[in-house]
C-alpha atoms as a PDB file:
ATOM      1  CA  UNK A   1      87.367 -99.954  76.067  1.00  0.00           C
ATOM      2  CA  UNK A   2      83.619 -99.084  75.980  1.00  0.00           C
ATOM      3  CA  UNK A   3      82.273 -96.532  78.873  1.00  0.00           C
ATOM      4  CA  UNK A   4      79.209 -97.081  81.150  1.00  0.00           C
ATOM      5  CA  UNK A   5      75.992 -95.496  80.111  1.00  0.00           C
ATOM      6  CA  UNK A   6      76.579 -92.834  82.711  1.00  0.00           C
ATOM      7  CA  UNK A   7      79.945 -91.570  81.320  1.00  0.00           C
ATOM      8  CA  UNK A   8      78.208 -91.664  77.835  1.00  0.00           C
ATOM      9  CA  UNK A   9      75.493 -89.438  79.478  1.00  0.00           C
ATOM     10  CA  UNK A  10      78.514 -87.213  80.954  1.00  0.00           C
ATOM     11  CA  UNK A  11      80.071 -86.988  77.591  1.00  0.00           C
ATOM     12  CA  UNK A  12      76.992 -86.117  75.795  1.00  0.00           C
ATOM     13  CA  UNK A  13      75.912 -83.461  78.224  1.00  0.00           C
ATOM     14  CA  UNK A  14      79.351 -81.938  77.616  1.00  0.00           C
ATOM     15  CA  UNK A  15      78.568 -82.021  73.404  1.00  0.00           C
ATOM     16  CA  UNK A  16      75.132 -80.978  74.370  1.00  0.00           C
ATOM     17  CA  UNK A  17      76.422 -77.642  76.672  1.00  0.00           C
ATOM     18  CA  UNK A  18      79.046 -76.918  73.679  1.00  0.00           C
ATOM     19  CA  UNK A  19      75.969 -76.743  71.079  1.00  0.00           C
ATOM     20  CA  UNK A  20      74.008 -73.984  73.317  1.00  0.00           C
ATOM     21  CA  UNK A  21      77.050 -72.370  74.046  1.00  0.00           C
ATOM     22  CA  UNK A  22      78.219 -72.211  69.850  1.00  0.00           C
ATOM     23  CA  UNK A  23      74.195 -70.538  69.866  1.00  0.00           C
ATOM     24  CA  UNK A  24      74.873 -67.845  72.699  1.00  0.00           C
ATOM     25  CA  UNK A  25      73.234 -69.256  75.301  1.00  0.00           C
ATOM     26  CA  UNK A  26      75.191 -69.512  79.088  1.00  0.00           C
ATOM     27  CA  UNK A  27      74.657 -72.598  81.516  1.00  0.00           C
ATOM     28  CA  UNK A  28      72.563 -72.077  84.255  1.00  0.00           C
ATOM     29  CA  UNK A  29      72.415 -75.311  86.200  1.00  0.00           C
ATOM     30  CA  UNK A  30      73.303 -78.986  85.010  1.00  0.00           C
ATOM     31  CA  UNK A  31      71.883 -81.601  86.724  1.00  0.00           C
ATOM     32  CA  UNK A  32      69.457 -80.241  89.256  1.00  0.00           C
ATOM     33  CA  UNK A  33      67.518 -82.853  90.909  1.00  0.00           C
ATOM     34  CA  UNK A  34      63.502 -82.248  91.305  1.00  0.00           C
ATOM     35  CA  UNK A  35      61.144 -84.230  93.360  1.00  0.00           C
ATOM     36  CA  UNK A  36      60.283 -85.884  89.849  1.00  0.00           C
ATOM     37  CA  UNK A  37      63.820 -86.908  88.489  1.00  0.00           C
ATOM     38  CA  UNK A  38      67.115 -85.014  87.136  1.00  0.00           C
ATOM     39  CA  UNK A  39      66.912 -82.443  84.655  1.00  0.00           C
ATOM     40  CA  UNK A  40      69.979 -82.763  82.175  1.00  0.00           C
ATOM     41  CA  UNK A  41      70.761 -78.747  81.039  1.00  0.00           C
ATOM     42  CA  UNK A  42      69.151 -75.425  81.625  1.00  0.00           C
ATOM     43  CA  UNK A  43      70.910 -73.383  79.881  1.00  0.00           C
ATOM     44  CA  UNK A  44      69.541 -69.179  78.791  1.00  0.00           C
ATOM     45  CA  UNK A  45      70.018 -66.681  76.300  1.00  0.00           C
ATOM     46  CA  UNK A  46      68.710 -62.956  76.672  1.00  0.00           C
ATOM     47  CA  UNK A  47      65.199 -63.949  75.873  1.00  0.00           C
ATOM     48  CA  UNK A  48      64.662 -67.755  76.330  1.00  0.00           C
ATOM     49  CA  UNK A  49      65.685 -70.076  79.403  1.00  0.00           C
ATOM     50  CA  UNK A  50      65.750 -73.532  77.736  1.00  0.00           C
ATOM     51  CA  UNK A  51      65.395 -76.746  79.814  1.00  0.00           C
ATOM     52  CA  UNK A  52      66.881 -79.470  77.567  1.00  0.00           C
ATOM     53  CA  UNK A  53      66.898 -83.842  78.209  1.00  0.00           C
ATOM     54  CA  UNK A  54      69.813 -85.105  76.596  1.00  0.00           C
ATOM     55  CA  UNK A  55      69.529 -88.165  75.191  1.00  0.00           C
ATOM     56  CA  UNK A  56      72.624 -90.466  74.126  1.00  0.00           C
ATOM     57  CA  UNK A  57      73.596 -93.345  71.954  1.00  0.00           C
ATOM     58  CA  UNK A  58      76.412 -94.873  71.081  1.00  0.00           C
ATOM     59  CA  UNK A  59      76.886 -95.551  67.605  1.00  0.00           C
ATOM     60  CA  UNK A  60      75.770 -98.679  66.198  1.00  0.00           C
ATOM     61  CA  UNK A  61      73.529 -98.661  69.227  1.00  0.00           C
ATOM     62  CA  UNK A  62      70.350 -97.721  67.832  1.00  0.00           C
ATOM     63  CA  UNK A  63      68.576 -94.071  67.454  1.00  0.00           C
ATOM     64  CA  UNK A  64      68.424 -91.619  70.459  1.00  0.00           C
ATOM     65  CA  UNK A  65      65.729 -90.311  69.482  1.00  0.00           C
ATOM     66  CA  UNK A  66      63.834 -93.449  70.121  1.00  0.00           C
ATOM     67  CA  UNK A  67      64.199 -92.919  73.718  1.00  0.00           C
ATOM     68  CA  UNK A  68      61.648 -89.869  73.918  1.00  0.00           C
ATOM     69  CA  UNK A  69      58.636 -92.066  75.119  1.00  0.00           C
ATOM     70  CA  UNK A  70      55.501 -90.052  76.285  1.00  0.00           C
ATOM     71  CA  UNK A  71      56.115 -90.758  79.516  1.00  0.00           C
ATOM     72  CA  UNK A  72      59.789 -89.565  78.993  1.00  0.00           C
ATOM     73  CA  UNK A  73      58.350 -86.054  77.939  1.00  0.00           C
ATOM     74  CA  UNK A  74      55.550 -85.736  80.781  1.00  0.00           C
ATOM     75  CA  UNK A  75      58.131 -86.615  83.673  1.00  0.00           C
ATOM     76  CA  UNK A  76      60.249 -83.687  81.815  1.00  0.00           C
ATOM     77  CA  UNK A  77      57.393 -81.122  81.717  1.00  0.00           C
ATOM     78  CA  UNK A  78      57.175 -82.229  85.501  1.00  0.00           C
ATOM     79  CA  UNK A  79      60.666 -81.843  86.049  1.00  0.00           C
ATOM     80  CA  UNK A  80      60.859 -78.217  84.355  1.00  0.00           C
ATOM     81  CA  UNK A  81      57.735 -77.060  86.123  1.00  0.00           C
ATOM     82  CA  UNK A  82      59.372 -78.245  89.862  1.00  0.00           C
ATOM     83  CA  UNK A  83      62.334 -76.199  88.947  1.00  0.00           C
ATOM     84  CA  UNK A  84      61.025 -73.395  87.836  1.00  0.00           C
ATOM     85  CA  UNK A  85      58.358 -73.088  91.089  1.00  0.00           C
ATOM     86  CA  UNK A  86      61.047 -73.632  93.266  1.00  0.00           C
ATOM     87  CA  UNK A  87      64.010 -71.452  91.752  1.00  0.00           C
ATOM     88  CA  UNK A  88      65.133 -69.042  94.467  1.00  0.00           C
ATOM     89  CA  UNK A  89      66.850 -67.092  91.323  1.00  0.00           C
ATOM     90  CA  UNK A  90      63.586 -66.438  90.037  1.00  0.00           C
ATOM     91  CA  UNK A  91      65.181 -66.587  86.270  1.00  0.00           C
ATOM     92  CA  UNK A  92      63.024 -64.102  83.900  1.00  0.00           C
ATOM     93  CA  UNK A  93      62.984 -64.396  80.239  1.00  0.00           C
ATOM     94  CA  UNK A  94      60.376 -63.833  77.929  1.00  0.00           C
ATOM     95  CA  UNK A  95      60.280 -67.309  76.640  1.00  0.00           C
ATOM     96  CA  UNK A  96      60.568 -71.040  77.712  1.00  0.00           C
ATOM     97  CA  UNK A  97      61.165 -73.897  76.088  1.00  0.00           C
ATOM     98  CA  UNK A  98      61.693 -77.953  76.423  1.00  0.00           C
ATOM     99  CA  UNK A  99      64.365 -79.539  74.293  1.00  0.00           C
ATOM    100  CA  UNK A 100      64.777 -82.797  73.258  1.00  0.00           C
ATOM    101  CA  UNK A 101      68.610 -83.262  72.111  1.00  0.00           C
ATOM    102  CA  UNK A 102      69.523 -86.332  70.511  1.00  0.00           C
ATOM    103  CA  UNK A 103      73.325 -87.285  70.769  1.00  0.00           C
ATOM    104  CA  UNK A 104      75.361 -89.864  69.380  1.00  0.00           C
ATOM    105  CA  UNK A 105      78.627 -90.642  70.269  1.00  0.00           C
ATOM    106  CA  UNK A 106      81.400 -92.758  68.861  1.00  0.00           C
ATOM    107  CA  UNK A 107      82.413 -95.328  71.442  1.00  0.00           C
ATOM    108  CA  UNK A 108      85.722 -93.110  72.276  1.00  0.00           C
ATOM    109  CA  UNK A 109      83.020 -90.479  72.999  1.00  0.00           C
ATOM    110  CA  UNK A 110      83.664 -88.668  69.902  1.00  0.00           C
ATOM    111  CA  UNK A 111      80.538 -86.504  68.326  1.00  0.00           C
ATOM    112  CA  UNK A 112      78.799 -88.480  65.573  1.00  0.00           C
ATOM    113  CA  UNK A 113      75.484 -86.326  65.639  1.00  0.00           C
ATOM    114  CA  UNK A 114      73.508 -84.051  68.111  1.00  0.00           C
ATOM    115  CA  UNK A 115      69.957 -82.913  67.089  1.00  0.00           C
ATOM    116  CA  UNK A 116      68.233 -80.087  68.807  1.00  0.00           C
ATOM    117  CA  UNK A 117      64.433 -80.477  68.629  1.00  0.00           C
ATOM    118  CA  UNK A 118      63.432 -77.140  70.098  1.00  0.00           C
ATOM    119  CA  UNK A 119      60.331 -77.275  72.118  1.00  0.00           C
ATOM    120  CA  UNK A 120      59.908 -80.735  71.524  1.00  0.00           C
ATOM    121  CA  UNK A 121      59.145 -81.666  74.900  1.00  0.00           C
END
């Protein structure tokens, strides 16, 4: 049976989180909510906190990538720069970055492809 969009959201997160973790990089928040919308992943590494909108497909259900509008991307950048003025943590790192990651997902919710465009956003 076929899952709502939100559990195919859930499941790419997860696939998403995996990726960054494979790369060395530890979860700092999922799903924060900002005054602007919900940001998917921030996840860090020793130099670079990385704020990262996961987008999902299923397959046969068109490209995930096509979801990245412009005015996907500016409420992101809004997102990320709520966040980060209002993070009591005050996270340092020498680097940030906005990813787009592009999942798709079979309709069990097994990985058929995730693409990390790094700084994309």
């Amino acid at each position: 049976m076929p899952h709502s969009r939100t559990r195919t959201g859930q499941i790419a997160e997860a696939h998403a989180l995996a990726h960054y973790r494979r790369q060395g990089y530890e979860l700092i928040e999922q799903n924060p909510r900002t005054r602007y919308g919900e940001i998917d992943l921030i996840v860090a590494n020793e130099q670079t906190l990385v704020i990262a909108e996961v987008r999902a497909r299923v397959e046969g259900r068109g490209d995930p990538l096509e979801s990245f509008s412009a005015a996907k991307r500016k409420q992101v950048r809004r997102m990320a720069a709520s966040w980060l003025a209002s993070d009591a943590r005050m996270i340092r790192r020498s680097q940030i970055r906005l990813d787009a990651v592009a999942v798709t997902v079979t309709a069990a919710g097994a990985l058929v492809s995730l693409q990390v465009l790094e700084g994309a956003l």
